[in-house]
C-alpha atoms as a PDB file:
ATOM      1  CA  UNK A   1      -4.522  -2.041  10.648  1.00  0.00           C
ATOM      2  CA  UNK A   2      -4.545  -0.509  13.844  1.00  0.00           C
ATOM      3  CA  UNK A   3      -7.162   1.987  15.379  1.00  0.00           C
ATOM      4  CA  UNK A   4      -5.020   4.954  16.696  1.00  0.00           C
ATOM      5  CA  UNK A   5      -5.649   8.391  17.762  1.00  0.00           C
ATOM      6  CA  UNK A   6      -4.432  10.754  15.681  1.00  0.00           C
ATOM      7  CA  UNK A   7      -1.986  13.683  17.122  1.00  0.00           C
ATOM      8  CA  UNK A   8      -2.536  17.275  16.122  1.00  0.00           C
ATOM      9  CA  UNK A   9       0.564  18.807  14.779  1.00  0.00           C
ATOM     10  CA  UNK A  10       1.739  22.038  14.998  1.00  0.00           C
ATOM     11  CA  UNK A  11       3.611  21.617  18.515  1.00  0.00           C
ATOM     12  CA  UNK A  12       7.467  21.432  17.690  1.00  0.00           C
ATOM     13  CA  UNK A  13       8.665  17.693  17.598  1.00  0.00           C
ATOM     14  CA  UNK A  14      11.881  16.124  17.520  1.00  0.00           C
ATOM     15  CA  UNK A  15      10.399  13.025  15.704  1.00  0.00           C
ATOM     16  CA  UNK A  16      12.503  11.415  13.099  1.00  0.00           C
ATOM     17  CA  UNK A  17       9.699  10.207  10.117  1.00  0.00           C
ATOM     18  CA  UNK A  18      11.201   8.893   6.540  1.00  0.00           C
ATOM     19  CA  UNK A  19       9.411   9.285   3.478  1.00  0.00           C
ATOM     20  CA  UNK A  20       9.055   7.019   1.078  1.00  0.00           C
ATOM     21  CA  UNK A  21       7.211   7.857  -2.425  1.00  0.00           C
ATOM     22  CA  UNK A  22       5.694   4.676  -4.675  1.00  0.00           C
ATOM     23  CA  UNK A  23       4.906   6.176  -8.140  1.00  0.00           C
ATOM     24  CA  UNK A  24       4.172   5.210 -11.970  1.00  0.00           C
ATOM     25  CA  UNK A  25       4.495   1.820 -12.734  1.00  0.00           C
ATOM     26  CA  UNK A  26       6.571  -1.029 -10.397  1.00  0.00           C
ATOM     27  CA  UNK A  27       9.276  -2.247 -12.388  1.00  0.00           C
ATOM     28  CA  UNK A  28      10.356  -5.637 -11.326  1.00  0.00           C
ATOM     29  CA  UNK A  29      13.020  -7.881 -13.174  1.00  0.00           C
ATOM     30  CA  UNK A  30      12.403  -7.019 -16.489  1.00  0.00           C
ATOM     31  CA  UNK A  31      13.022  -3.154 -17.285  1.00  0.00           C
ATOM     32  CA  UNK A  32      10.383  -0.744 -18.579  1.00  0.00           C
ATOM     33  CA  UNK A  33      10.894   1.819 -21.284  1.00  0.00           C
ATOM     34  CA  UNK A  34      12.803   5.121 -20.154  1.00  0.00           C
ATOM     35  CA  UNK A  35       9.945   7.346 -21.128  1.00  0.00           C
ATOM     36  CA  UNK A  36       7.319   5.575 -18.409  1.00  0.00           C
ATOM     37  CA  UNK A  37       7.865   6.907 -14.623  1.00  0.00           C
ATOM     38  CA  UNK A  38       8.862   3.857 -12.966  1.00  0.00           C
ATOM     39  CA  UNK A  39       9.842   2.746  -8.691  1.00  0.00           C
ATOM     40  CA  UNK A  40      12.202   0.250  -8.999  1.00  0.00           C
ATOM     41  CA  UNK A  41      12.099  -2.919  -6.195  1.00  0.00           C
ATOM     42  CA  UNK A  42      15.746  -3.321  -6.227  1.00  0.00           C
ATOM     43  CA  UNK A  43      15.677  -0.156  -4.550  1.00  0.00           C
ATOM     44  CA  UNK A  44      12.775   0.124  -2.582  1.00  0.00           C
ATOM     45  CA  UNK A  45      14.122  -2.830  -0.514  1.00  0.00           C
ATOM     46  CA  UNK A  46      17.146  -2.373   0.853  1.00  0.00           C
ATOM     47  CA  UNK A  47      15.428   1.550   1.551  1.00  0.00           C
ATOM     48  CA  UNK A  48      12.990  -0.752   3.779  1.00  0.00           C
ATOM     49  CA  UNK A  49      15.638  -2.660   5.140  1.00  0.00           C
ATOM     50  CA  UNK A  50      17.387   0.306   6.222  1.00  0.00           C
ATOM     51  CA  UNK A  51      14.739   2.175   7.508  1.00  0.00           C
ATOM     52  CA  UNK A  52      13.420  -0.671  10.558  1.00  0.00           C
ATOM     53  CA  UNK A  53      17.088  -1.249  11.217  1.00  0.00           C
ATOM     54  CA  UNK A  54      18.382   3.029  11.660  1.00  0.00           C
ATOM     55  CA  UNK A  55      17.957   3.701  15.437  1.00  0.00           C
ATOM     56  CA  UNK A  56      17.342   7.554  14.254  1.00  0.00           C
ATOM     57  CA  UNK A  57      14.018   6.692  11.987  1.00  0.00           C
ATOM     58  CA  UNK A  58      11.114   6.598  13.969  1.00  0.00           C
ATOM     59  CA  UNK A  59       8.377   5.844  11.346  1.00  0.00           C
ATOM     60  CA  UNK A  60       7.655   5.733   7.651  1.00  0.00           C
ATOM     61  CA  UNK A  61       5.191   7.327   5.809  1.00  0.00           C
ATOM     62  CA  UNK A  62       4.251   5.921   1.855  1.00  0.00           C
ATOM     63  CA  UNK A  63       3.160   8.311  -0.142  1.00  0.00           C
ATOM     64  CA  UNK A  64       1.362   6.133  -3.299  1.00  0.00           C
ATOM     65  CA  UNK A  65       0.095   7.071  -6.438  1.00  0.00           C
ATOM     66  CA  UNK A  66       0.891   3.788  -9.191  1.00  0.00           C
ATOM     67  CA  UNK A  67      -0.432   3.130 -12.442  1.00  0.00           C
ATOM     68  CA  UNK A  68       0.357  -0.537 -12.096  1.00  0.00           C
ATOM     69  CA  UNK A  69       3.520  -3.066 -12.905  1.00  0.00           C
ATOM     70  CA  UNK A  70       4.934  -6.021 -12.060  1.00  0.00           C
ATOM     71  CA  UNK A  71       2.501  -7.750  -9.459  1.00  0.00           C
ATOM     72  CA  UNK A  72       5.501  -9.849  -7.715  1.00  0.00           C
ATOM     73  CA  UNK A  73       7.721  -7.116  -7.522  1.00  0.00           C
ATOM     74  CA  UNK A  74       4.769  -4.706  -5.869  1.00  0.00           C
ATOM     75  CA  UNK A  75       3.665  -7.640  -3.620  1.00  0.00           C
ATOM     76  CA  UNK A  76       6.799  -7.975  -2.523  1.00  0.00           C
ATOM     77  CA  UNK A  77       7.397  -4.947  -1.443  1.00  0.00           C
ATOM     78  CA  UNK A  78       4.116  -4.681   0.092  1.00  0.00           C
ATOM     79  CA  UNK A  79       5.460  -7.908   2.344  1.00  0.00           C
ATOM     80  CA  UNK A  80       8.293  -5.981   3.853  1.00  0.00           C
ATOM     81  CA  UNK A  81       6.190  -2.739   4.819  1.00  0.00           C
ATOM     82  CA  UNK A  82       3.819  -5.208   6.528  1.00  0.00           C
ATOM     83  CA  UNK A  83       6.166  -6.875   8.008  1.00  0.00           C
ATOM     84  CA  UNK A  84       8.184  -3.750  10.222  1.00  0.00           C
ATOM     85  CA  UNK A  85       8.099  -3.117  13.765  1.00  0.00           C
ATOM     86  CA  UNK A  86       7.845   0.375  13.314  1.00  0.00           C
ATOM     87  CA  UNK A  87       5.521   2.711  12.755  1.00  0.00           C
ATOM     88  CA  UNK A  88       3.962   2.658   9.672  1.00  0.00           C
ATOM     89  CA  UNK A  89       1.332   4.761   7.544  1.00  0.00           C
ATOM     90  CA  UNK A  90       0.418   4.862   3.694  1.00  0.00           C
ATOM     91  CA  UNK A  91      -1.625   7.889   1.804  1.00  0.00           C
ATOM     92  CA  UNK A  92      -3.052   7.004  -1.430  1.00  0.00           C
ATOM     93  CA  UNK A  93      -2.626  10.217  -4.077  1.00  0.00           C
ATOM     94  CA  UNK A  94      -4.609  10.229  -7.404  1.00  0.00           C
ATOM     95  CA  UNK A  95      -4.537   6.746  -7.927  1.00  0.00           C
ATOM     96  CA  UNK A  96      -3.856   3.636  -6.359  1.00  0.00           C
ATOM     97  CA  UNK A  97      -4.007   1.164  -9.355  1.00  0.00           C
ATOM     98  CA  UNK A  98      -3.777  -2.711  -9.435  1.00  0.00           C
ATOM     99  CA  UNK A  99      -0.564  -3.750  -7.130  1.00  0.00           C
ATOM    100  CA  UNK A 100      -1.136  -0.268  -5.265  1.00  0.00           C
ATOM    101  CA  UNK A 101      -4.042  -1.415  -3.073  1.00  0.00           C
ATOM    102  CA  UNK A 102      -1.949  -4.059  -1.519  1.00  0.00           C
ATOM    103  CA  UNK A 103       0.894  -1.388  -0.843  1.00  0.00           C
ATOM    104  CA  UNK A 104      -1.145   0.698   0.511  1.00  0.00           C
ATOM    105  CA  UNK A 105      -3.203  -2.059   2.747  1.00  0.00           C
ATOM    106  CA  UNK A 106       0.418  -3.157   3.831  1.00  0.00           C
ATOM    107  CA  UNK A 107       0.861   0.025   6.616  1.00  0.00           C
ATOM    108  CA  UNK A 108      -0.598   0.014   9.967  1.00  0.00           C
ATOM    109  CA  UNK A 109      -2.444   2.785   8.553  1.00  0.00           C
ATOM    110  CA  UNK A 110      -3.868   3.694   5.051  1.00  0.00           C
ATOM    111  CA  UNK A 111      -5.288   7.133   4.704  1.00  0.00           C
ATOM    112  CA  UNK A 112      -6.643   8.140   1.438  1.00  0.00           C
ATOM    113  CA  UNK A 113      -6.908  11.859  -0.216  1.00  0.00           C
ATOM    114  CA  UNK A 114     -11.126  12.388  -0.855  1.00  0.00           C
ATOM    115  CA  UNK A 115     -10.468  12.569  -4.378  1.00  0.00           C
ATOM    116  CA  UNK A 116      -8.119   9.838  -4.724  1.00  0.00           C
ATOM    117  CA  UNK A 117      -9.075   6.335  -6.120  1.00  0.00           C
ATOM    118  CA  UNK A 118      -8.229   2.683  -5.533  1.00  0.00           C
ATOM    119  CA  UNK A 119      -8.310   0.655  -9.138  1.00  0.00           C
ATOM    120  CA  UNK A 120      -8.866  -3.390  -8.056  1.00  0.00           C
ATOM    121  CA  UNK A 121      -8.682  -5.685 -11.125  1.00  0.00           C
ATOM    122  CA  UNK A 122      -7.920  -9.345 -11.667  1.00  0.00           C
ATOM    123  CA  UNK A 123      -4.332 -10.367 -12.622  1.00  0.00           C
ATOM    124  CA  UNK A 124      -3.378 -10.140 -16.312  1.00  0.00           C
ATOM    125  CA  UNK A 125       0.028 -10.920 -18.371  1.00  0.00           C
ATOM    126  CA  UNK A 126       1.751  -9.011 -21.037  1.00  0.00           C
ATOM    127  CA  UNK A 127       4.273 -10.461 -23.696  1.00  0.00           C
ATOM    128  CA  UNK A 128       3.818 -13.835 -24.784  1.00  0.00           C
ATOM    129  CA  UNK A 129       1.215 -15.840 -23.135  1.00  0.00           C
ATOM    130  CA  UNK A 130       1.452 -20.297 -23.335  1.00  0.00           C
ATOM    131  CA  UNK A 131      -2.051 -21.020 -24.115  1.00  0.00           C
ATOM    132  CA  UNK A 132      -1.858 -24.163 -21.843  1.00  0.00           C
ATOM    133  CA  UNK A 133      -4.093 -25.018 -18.359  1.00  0.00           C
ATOM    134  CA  UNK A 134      -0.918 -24.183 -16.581  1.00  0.00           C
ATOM    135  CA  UNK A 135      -0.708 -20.816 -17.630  1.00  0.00           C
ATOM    136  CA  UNK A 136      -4.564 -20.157 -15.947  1.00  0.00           C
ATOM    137  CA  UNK A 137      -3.343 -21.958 -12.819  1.00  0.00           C
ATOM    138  CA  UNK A 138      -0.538 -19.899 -12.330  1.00  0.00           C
ATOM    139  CA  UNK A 139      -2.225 -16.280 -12.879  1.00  0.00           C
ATOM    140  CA  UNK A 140      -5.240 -17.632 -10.427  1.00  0.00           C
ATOM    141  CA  UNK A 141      -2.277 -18.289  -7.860  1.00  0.00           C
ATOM    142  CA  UNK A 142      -0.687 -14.973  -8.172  1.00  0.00           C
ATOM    143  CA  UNK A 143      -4.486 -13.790  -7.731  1.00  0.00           C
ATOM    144  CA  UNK A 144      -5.326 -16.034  -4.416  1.00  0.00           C
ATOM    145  CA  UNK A 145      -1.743 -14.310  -3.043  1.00  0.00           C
ATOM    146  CA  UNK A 146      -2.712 -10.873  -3.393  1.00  0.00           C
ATOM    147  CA  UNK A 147      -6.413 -11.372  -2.506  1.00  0.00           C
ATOM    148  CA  UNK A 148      -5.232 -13.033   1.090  1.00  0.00           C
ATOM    149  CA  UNK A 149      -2.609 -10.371   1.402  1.00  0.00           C
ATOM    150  CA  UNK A 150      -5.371  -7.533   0.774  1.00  0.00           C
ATOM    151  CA  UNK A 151      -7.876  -9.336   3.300  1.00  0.00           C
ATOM    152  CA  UNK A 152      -5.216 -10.305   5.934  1.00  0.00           C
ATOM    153  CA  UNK A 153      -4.048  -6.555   6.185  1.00  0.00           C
ATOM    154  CA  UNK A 154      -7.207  -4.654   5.548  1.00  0.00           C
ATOM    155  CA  UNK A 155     -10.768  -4.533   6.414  1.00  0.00           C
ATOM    156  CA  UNK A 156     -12.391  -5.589   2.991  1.00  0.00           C
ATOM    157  CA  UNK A 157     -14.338  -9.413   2.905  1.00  0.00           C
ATOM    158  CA  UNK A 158     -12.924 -11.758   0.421  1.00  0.00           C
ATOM    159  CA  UNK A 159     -16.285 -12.117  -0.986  1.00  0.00           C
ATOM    160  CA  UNK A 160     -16.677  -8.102  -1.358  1.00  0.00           C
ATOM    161  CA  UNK A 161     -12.870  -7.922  -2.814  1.00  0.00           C
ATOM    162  CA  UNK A 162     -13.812 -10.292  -5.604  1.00  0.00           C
ATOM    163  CA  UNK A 163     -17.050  -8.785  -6.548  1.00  0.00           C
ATOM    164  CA  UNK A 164     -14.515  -5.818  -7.127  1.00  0.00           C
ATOM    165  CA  UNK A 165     -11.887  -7.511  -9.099  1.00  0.00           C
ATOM    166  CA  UNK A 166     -14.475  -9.001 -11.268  1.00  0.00           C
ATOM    167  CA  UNK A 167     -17.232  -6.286 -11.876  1.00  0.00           C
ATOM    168  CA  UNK A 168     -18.067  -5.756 -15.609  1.00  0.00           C
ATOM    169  CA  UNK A 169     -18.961  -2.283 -17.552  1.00  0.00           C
ATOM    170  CA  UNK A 170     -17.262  -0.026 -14.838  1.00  0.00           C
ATOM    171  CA  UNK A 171     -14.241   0.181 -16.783  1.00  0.00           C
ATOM    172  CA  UNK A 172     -13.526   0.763 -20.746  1.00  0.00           C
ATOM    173  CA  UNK A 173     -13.040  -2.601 -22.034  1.00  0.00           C
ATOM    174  CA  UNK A 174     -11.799  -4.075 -18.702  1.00  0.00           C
ATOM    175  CA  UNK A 175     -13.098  -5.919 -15.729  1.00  0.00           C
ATOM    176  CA  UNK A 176     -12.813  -4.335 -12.450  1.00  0.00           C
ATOM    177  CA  UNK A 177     -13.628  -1.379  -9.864  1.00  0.00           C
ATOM    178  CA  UNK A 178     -12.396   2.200  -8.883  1.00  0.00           C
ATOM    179  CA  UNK A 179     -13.771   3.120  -5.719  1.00  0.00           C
ATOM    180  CA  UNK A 180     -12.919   6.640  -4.289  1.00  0.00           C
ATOM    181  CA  UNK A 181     -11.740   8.247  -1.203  1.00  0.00           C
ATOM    182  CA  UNK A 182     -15.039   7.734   1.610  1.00  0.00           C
ATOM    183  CA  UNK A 183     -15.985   4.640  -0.513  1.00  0.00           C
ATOM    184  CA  UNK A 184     -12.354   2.731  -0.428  1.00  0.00           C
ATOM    185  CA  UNK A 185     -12.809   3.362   3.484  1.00  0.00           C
ATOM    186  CA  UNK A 186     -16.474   1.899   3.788  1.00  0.00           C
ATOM    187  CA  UNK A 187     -15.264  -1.156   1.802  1.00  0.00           C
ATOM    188  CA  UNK A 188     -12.114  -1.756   4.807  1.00  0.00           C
ATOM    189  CA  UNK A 189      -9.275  -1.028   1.485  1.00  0.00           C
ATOM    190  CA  UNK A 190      -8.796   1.960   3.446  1.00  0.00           C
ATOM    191  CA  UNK A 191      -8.999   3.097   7.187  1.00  0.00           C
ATOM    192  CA  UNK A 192      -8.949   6.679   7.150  1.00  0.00           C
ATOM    193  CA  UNK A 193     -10.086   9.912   4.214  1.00  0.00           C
ATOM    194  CA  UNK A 194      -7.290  11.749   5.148  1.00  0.00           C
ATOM    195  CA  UNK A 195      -4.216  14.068   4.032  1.00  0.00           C
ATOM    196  CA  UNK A 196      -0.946  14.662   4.675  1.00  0.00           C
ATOM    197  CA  UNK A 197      -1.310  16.316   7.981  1.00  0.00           C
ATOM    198  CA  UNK A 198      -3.437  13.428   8.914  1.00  0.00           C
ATOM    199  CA  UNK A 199      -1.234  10.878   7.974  1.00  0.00           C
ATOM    200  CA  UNK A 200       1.910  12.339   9.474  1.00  0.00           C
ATOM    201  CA  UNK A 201       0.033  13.363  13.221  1.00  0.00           C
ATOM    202  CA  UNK A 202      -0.862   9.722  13.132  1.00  0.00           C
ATOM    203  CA  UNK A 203       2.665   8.556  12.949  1.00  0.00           C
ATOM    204  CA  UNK A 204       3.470  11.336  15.521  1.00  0.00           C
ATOM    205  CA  UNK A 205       1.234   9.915  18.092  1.00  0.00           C
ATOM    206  CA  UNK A 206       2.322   6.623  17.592  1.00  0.00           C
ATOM    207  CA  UNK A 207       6.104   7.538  18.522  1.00  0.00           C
ATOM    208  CA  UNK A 208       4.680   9.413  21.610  1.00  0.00           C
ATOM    209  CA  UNK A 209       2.979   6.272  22.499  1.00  0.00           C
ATOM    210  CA  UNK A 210       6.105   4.122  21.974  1.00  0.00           C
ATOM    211  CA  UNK A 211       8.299   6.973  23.797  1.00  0.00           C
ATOM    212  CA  UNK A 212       5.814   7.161  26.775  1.00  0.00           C
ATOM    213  CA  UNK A 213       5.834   3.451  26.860  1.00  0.00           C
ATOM    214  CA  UNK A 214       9.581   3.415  26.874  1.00  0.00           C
ATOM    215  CA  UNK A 215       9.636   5.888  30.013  1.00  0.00           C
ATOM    216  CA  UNK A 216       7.538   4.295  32.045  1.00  0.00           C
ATOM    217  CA  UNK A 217       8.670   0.958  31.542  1.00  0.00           C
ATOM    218  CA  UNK A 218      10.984  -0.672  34.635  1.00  0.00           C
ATOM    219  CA  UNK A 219      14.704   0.195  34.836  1.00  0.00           C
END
């Protein structure tokens, strides 16, 4: 995550910035009952595809607030927005919970709302579980993959991300952590307590940077 100054905005701007909301639960290849507010991957990804290839779309802002879901589907999603050229900033709303703190560590900057939360908690399955050894191997992979993702794109340690994930008699008859708005950011899951002002003046001055770049750069 990058260290940027922040633009104030008011000033009128012809800056192209597409919005992109991650909400309820992800829905990945299986699909969820009709009454549960679901973002579906199928279509989050060709919307990220589209947005690093338009030559009007200067940045993208991800406005998150999950409640959890499939863990492949969210990572993978997470993997494109980390993986754009442009401009990119997340704001965690409410909650951020389970696959949402990797989507929101994805952007070159996460900003999270004061009262807003981050939920981190170890993998789980639902449905029909094969009480074998292979079953545990295969949940503490998915687990290693998210965990690096979370530490290679944020400033949280390993060591300090696990302690999370594993914490006992924070949560109702579950293992984990919810850390909050100025906490999230002295742990590194976050960079900035911020709004939506903040978040968008960010991606402002980064398009002036790229634009004054652009100008001064050789014929």
């Amino acid at each position: 995550m990058e260290n940027e100054e922040i633009k104030e905005l008011g000033a009128v701007t012809e800056d192209n910035i597409h919005c992109i909301s991650v909400i309820g639960q992800i829905e990945g290849h299986q699909l969820l009952s009709g009454d549960i507010k679901t973002t579906k991957y199928e279509h989050l990804m060709p919307q990220l595809a589209a947005v690093e290839e338009s030559g009007e779309i200067d940045a993208l802002l991800i406005l998150i607030n999950t409640c959890g879901g499939d863990v492949e589907a969210g990572l993978c999603i997470a993997e494109l927005i980390s993986g754009m050229k442009k401009p990119t900033a997340s704001l965690v709303l409410g909650g951020g919970h389970s696959i949402g703190v990797p989507l929101a560590c994805a952007a070159d900057m996460c900003f999270i709302a004061p009262s807003a939360a981050m939920t981190v908690h170890p993998v789980r399955l639902s449905g029909t579980v094969i009480g074998v050894s292979q079953t545990y191997n295969y949940l503490a992979r998915i687990q290693d993959r998210i965990v690096s993702f979370i530490v290679a794109n944020s400033g949280i340690e390993r060591e300090k991300l696990m302690e999370l994930m594993l914490k006992t008699g924070e949560l109702a008859g579950d293992v984990g952590s919810v850390v909050y708005g100025e906490e999230a950011v002295a742990l590194g899951l976050a960079d900035r307590v911020g709004g939506l002002s903040d978040a968008l003046g960010y991606l402002h001055g980064r398009i002036d940077a790229a634009k004054t770049s652009d100008s001064q750069a050789p014929a």
